[in-house]
C-alpha atoms as a PDB file:
ATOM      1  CA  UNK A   1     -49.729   2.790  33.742  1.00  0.00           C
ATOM      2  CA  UNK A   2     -47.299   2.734  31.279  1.00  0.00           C
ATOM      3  CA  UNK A   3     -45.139   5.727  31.199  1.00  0.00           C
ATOM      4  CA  UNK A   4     -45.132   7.784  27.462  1.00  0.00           C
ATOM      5  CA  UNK A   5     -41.194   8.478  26.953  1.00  0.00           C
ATOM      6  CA  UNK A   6     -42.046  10.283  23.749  1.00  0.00           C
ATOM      7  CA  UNK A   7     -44.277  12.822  24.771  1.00  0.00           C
ATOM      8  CA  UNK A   8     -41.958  13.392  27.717  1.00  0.00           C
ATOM      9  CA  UNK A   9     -38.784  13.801  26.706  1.00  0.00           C
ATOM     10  CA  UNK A  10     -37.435  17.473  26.337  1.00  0.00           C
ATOM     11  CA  UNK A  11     -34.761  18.906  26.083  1.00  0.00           C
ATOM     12  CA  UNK A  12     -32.962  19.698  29.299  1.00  0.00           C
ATOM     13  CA  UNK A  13     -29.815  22.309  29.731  1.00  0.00           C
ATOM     14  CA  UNK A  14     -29.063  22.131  33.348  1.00  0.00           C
ATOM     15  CA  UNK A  15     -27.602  19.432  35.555  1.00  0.00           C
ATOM     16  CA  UNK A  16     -27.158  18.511  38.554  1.00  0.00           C
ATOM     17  CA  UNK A  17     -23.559  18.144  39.795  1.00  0.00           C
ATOM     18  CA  UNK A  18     -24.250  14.191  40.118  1.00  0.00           C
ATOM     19  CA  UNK A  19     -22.108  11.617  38.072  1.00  0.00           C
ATOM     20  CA  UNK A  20     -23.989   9.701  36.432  1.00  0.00           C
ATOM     21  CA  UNK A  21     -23.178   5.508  36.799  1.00  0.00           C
ATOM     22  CA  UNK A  22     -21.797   3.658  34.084  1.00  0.00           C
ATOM     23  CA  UNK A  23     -24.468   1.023  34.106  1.00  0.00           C
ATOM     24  CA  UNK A  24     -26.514   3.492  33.250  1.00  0.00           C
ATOM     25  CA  UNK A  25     -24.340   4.799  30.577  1.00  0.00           C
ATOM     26  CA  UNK A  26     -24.406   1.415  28.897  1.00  0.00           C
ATOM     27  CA  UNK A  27     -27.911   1.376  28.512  1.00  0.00           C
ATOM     28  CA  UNK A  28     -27.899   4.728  26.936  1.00  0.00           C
ATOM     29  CA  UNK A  29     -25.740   3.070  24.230  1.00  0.00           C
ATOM     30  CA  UNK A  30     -27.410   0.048  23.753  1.00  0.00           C
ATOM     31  CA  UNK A  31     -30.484   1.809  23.119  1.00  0.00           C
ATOM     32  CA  UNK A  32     -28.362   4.025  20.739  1.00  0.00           C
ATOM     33  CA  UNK A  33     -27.213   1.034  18.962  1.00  0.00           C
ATOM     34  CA  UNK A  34     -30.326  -0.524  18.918  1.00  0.00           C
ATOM     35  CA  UNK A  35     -31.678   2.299  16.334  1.00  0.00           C
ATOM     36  CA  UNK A  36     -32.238   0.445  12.559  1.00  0.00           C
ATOM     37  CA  UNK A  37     -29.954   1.626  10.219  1.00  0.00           C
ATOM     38  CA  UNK A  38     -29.757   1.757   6.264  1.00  0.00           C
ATOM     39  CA  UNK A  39     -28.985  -2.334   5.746  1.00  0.00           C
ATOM     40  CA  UNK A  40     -27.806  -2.837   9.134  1.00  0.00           C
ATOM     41  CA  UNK A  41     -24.860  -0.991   8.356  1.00  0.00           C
ATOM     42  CA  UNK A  42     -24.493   0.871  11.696  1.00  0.00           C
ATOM     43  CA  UNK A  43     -22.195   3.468  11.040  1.00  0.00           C
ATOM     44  CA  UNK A  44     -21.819   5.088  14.670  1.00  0.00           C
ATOM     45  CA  UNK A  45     -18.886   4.428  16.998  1.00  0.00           C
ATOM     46  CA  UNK A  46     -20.003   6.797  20.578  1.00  0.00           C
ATOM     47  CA  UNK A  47     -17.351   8.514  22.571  1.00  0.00           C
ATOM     48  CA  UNK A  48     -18.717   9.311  25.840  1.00  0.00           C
ATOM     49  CA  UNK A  49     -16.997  11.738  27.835  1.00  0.00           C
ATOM     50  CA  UNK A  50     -16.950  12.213  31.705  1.00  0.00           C
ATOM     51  CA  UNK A  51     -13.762  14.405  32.036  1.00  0.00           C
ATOM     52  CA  UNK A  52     -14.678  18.121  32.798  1.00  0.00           C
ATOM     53  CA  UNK A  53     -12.123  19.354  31.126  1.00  0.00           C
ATOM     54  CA  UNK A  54     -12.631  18.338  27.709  1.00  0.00           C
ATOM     55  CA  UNK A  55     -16.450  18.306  28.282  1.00  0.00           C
ATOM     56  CA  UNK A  56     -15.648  22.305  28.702  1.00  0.00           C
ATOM     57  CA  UNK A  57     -14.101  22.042  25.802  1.00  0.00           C
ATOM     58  CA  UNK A  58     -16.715  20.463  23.908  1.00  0.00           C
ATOM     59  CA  UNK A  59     -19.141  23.590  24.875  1.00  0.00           C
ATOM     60  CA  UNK A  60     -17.156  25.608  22.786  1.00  0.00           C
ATOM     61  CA  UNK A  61     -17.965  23.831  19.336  1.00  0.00           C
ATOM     62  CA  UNK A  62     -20.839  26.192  18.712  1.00  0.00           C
ATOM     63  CA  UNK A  63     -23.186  28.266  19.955  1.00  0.00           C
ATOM     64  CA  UNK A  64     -25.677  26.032  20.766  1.00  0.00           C
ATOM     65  CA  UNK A  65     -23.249  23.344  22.740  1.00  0.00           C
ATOM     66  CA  UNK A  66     -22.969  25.608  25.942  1.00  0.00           C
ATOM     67  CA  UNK A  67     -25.537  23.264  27.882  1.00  0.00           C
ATOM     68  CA  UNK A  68     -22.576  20.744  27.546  1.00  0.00           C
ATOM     69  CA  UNK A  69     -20.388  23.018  29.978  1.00  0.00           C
ATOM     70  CA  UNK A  70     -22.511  21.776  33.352  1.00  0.00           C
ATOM     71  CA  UNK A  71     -23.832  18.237  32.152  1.00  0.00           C
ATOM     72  CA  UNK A  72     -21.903  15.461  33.966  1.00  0.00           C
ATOM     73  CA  UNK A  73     -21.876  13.292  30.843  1.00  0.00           C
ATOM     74  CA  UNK A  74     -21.309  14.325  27.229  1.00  0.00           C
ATOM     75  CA  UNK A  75     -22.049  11.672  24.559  1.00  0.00           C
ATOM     76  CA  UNK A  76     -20.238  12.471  20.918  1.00  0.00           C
ATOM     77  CA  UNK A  77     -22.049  10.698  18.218  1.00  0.00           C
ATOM     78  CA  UNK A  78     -19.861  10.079  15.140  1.00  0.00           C
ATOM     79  CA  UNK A  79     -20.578   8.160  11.730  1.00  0.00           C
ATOM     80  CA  UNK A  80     -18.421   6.138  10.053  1.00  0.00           C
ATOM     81  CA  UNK A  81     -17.868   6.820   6.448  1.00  0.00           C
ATOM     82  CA  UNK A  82     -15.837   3.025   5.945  1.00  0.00           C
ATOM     83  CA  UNK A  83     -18.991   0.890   6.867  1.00  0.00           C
ATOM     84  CA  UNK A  84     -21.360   2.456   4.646  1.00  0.00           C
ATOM     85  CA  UNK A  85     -23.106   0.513   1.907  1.00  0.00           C
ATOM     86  CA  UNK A  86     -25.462   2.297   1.043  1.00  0.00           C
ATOM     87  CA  UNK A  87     -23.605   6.328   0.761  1.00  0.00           C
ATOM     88  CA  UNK A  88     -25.122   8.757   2.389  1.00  0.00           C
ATOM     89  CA  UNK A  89     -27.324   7.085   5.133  1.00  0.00           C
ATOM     90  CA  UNK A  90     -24.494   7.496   7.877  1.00  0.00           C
ATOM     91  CA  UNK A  91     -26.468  11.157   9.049  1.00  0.00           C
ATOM     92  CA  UNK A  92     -29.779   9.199   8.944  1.00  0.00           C
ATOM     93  CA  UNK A  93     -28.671   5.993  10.657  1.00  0.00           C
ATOM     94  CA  UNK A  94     -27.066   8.549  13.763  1.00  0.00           C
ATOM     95  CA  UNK A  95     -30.199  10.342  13.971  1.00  0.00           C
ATOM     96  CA  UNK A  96     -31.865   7.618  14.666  1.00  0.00           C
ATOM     97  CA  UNK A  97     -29.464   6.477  17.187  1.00  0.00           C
ATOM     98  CA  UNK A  98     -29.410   9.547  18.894  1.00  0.00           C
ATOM     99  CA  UNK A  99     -33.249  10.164  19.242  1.00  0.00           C
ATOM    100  CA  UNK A 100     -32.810   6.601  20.655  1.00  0.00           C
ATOM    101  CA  UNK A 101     -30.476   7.486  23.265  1.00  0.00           C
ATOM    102  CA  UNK A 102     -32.476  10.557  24.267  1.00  0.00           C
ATOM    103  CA  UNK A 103     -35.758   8.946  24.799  1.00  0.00           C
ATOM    104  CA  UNK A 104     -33.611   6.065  27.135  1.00  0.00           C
ATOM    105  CA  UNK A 105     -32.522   9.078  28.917  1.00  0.00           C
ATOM    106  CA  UNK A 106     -36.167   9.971  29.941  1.00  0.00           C
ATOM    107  CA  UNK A 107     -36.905   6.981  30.284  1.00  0.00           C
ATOM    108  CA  UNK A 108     -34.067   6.337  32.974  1.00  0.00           C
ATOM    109  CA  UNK A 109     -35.295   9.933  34.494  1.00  0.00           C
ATOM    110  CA  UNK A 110     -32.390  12.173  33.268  1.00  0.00           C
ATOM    111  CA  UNK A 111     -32.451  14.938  31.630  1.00  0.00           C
ATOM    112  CA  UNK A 112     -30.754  15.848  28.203  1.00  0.00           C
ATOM    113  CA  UNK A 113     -30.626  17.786  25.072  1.00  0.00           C
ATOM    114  CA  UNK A 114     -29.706  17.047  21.549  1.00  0.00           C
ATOM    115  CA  UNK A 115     -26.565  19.350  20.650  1.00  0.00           C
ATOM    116  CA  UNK A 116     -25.957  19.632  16.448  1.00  0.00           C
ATOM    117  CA  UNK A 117     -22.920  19.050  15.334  1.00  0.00           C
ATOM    118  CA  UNK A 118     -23.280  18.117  11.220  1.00  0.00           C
ATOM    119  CA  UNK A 119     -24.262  19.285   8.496  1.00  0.00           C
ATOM    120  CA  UNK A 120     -21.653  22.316  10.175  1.00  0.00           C
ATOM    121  CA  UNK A 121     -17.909  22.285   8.829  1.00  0.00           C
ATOM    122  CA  UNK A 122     -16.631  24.291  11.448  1.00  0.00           C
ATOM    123  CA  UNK A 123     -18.493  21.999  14.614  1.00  0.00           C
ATOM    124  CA  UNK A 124     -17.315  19.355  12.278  1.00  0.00           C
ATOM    125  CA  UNK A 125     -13.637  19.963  12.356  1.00  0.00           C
ATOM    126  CA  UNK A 126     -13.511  21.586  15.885  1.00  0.00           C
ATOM    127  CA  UNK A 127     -14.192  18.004  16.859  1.00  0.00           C
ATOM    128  CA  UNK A 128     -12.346  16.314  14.477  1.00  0.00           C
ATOM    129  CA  UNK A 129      -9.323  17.696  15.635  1.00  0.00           C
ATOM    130  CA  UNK A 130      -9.833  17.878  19.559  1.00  0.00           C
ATOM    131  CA  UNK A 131     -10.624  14.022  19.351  1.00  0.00           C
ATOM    132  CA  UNK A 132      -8.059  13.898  16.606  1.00  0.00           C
ATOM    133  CA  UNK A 133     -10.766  11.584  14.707  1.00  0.00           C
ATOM    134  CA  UNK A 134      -9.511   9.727  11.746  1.00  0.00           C
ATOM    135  CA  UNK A 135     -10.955  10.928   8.137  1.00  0.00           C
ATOM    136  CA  UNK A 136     -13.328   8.445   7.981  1.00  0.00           C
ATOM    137  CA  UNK A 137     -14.834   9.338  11.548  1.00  0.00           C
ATOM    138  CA  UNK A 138     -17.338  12.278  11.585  1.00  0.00           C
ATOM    139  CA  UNK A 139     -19.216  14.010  14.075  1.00  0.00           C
ATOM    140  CA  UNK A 140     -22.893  13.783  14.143  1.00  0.00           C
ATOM    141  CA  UNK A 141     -23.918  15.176  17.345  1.00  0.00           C
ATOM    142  CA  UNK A 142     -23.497  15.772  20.640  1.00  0.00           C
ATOM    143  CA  UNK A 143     -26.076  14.802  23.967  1.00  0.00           C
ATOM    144  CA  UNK A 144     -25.632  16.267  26.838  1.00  0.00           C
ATOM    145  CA  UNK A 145     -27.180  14.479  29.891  1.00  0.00           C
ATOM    146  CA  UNK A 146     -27.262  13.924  33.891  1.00  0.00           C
ATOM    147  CA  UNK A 147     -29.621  14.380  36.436  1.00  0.00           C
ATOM    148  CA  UNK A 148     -31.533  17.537  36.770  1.00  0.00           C
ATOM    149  CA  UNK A 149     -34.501  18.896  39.076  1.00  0.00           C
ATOM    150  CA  UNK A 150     -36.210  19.875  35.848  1.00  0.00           C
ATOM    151  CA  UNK A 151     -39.745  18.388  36.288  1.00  0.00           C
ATOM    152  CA  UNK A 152     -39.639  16.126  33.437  1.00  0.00           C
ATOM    153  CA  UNK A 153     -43.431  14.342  34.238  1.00  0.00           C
ATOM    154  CA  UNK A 154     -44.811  17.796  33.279  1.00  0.00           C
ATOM    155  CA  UNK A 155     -47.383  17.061  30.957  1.00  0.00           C
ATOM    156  CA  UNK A 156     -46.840  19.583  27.957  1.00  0.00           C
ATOM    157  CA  UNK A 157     -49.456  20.355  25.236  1.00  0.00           C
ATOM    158  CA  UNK A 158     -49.662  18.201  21.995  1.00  0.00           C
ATOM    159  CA  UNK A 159     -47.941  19.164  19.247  1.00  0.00           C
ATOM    160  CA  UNK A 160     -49.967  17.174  16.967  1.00  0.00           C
ATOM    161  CA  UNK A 161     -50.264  19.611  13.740  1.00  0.00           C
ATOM    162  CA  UNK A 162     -53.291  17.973  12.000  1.00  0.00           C
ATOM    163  CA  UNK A 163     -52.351  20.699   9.123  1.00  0.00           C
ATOM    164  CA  UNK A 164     -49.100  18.798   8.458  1.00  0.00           C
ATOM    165  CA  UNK A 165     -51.135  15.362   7.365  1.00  0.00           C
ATOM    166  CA  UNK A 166     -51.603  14.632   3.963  1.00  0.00           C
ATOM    167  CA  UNK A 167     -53.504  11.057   3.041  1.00  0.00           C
ATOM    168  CA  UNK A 168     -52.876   9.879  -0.212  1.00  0.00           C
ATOM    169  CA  UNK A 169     -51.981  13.165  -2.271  1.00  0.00           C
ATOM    170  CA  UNK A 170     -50.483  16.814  -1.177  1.00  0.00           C
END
Protein backbone atom coordinates (compact mmCIF):
# COMPACT_ATOMS: atom_id res chain seq x y z
CA UNK A 1 0.00 0.00 0.00
CA UNK A 2 1.37 3.07 -0.81
CA UNK A 3 1.70 5.40 2.03
CA UNK A 4 -0.32 9.12 1.49
CA UNK A 5 2.48 11.72 2.78
CA UNK A 6 0.02 14.51 2.12
CA UNK A 7 -2.78 13.65 4.09
CA UNK A 8 -0.33 12.74 6.83
CA UNK A 9 1.84 15.24 7.41
CA UNK A 10 1.08 17.67 10.40
CA UNK A 11 2.54 19.75 12.07
CA UNK A 12 4.53 18.47 15.00
CA UNK A 13 6.00 20.73 18.11
CA UNK A 14 7.70 18.23 20.24
CA UNK A 15 10.82 16.15 19.79
CA UNK A 16 12.46 13.68 20.91
CA UNK A 17 15.97 14.34 22.29
CA UNK A 18 17.39 12.15 19.22
CA UNK A 19 19.86 13.74 16.62
CA UNK A 20 18.78 13.32 13.70
CA UNK A 21 21.58 11.74 10.87
CA UNK A 22 22.88 13.77 8.24
CA UNK A 23 21.95 11.38 5.50
CA UNK A 24 18.82 12.03 6.39
CA UNK A 25 19.26 15.69 6.45
CA UNK A 26 20.38 15.59 2.84
CA UNK A 27 17.38 14.16 1.66
CA UNK A 28 15.34 16.73 3.37
CA UNK A 29 17.19 19.21 1.10
CA UNK A 30 17.14 17.54 -1.96
CA UNK A 31 13.56 17.24 -1.77
CA UNK A 32 13.60 21.01 -0.85
CA UNK A 33 15.52 21.74 -3.88
CA UNK A 34 13.67 19.62 -5.94
CA UNK A 35 10.47 22.10 -5.59
CA UNK A 36 9.87 23.99 -9.33
CA UNK A 37 10.56 27.39 -9.15
CA UNK A 38 9.58 30.60 -11.27
CA UNK A 39 12.06 29.73 -14.53
CA UNK A 40 14.21 27.48 -12.67
CA UNK A 41 15.55 30.27 -10.91
CA UNK A 42 15.87 28.62 -7.45
CA UNK A 43 16.34 31.30 -5.21
CA UNK A 44 16.86 29.34 -1.77
CA UNK A 45 20.25 28.71 -0.18
CA UNK A 46 19.16 26.35 3.42
CA UNK A 47 21.07 26.80 6.59
CA UNK A 48 20.45 23.93 8.72
CA UNK A 49 21.25 24.21 12.20
CA UNK A 50 22.12 21.43 14.80
CA UNK A 51 23.79 23.62 17.53
CA UNK A 52 21.44 24.08 20.61
CA UNK A 53 22.51 27.12 21.28
CA UNK A 54 21.64 29.11 18.40
CA UNK A 55 18.64 26.78 17.70
CA UNK A 56 17.49 28.46 21.26
CA UNK A 57 18.11 31.36 19.80
CA UNK A 58 16.18 30.90 16.80
CA UNK A 59 12.92 30.23 19.14
CA UNK A 60 13.02 33.63 20.03
CA UNK A 61 12.26 35.18 16.47
CA UNK A 62 8.56 35.21 17.18
CA UNK A 63 5.94 33.94 18.89
CA UNK A 64 5.18 31.19 16.96
CA UNK A 65 9.04 29.77 16.64
CA UNK A 66 9.05 28.34 20.31
CA UNK A 67 8.58 24.64 18.92
CA UNK A 68 12.17 25.33 17.55
CA UNK A 69 13.55 25.44 21.29
CA UNK A 70 13.31 21.29 21.70
CA UNK A 71 13.60 20.15 17.91
CA UNK A 72 17.05 18.57 17.31
CA UNK A 73 17.26 20.12 13.84
CA UNK A 74 16.25 23.61 12.72
CA UNK A 75 16.19 24.24 8.94
CA UNK A 76 16.31 28.26 7.95
CA UNK A 77 14.92 28.75 4.55
CA UNK A 78 16.20 31.95 2.89
CA UNK A 79 15.60 33.46 -0.74
CA UNK A 80 17.91 34.99 -2.70
CA UNK A 81 17.05 38.32 -4.09
CA UNK A 82 20.44 38.18 -6.79
CA UNK A 83 19.11 35.06 -8.75
CA UNK A 84 15.77 36.25 -9.43
CA UNK A 85 14.51 36.72 -12.97
CA UNK A 86 11.45 36.96 -12.70
CA UNK A 87 10.97 39.71 -9.24
CA UNK A 88 8.98 38.69 -6.83
CA UNK A 89 8.71 34.82 -7.14
CA UNK A 90 11.61 34.25 -4.50
CA UNK A 91 8.52 33.85 -1.51
CA UNK A 92 6.69 31.52 -3.96
CA UNK A 93 9.63 29.45 -5.18
CA UNK A 94 10.57 28.86 -0.99
CA UNK A 95 7.16 27.89 -0.30
CA UNK A 96 7.28 25.44 -2.46
CA UNK A 97 10.52 24.21 -1.27
CA UNK A 98 9.55 24.15 2.10
CA UNK A 99 6.15 22.25 1.77
CA UNK A 100 8.63 19.94 -0.07
CA UNK A 101 10.86 19.42 2.73
CA UNK A 102 7.98 18.91 5.16
CA UNK A 103 6.18 16.24 3.34
CA UNK A 104 10.00 14.32 3.01
CA UNK A 105 9.93 14.69 6.66
CA UNK A 106 6.75 12.48 6.98
CA UNK A 107 7.68 10.65 4.66
CA UNK A 108 11.09 9.70 6.45
CA UNK A 109 8.74 9.37 9.78
CA UNK A 110 9.73 12.65 11.59
CA UNK A 111 7.89 15.00 12.78
CA UNK A 112 7.93 18.84 11.97
CA UNK A 113 6.24 22.11 11.72
CA UNK A 114 6.40 24.98 9.37
CA UNK A 115 7.64 28.15 11.47
CA UNK A 116 6.86 31.80 9.44
CA UNK A 117 9.36 33.92 9.16
CA UNK A 118 8.39 36.54 5.98
CA UNK A 119 6.26 38.64 5.07
CA UNK A 120 7.42 39.84 9.07
CA UNK A 121 10.18 42.71 9.26
CA UNK A 122 10.99 42.12 12.66
CA UNK A 123 11.42 37.83 12.20
CA UNK A 124 13.04 39.15 9.12
CA UNK A 125 15.82 41.14 10.61
CA UNK A 126 16.10 39.13 13.92
CA UNK A 127 17.54 36.59 11.52
CA UNK A 128 19.24 38.66 9.33
CA UNK A 129 21.40 39.80 11.87
CA UNK A 130 21.96 36.59 14.12
CA UNK A 131 23.12 34.81 10.80
CA UNK A 132 24.56 38.14 9.81
CA UNK A 133 22.91 37.34 6.21
CA UNK A 134 24.04 39.50 3.40
CA UNK A 135 21.27 42.06 1.89
CA UNK A 136 20.46 40.02 -0.76
CA UNK A 137 19.75 36.89 1.58
CA UNK A 138 16.26 36.82 3.22
CA UNK A 139 14.54 34.67 5.50
CA UNK A 140 11.61 32.73 4.39
CA UNK A 141 10.96 30.31 7.04
CA UNK A 142 11.92 28.21 9.50
CA UNK A 143 11.16 23.99 9.97
CA UNK A 144 11.61 22.58 12.87
CA UNK A 145 12.02 18.74 12.82
CA UNK A 146 13.32 15.38 14.66
CA UNK A 147 11.83 12.44 15.84
CA UNK A 148 8.81 12.52 17.98
CA UNK A 149 6.31 9.84 19.57
CA UNK A 150 3.54 11.89 18.03
CA UNK A 151 1.44 9.22 16.20
CA UNK A 152 1.84 10.56 12.84
CA UNK A 153 -0.23 7.36 10.91
CA UNK A 154 -3.31 8.82 12.68
CA UNK A 155 -5.72 9.06 10.10
CA UNK A 156 -7.32 12.66 10.48
CA UNK A 157 -10.61 13.80 8.84
CA UNK A 158 -10.62 15.33 5.25
CA UNK A 159 -10.41 18.69 4.88
CA UNK A 160 -11.76 18.65 1.50
CA UNK A 161 -14.07 21.98 1.46
CA UNK A 162 -16.26 21.19 -1.60
CA UNK A 163 -17.59 24.97 -0.89
CA UNK A 164 -14.15 26.31 -1.88
CA UNK A 165 -14.48 24.77 -5.72
CA UNK A 166 -15.44 26.87 -8.35
CA UNK A 167 -15.54 25.21 -12.16
CA UNK A 168 -15.34 27.56 -14.77
CA UNK A 169 -16.75 30.92 -13.16
CA UNK A 170 -16.98 32.28 -9.31
Amino acid sequence: MIQDFIRQRRSVRKYLARPVDIEIIHSILEAGMSAPSAGNQRPWDFIVVTDHDVIERMSKTGPNSLPAKDAPVVILITGDTSRERYKGYWPVDCAAATENMLLEITRLGLGAVWLGVHPVAERKEYLQNLFQLPSAIHPFAMISLGYTDVDLNNERESRYDMSRVHYNRW
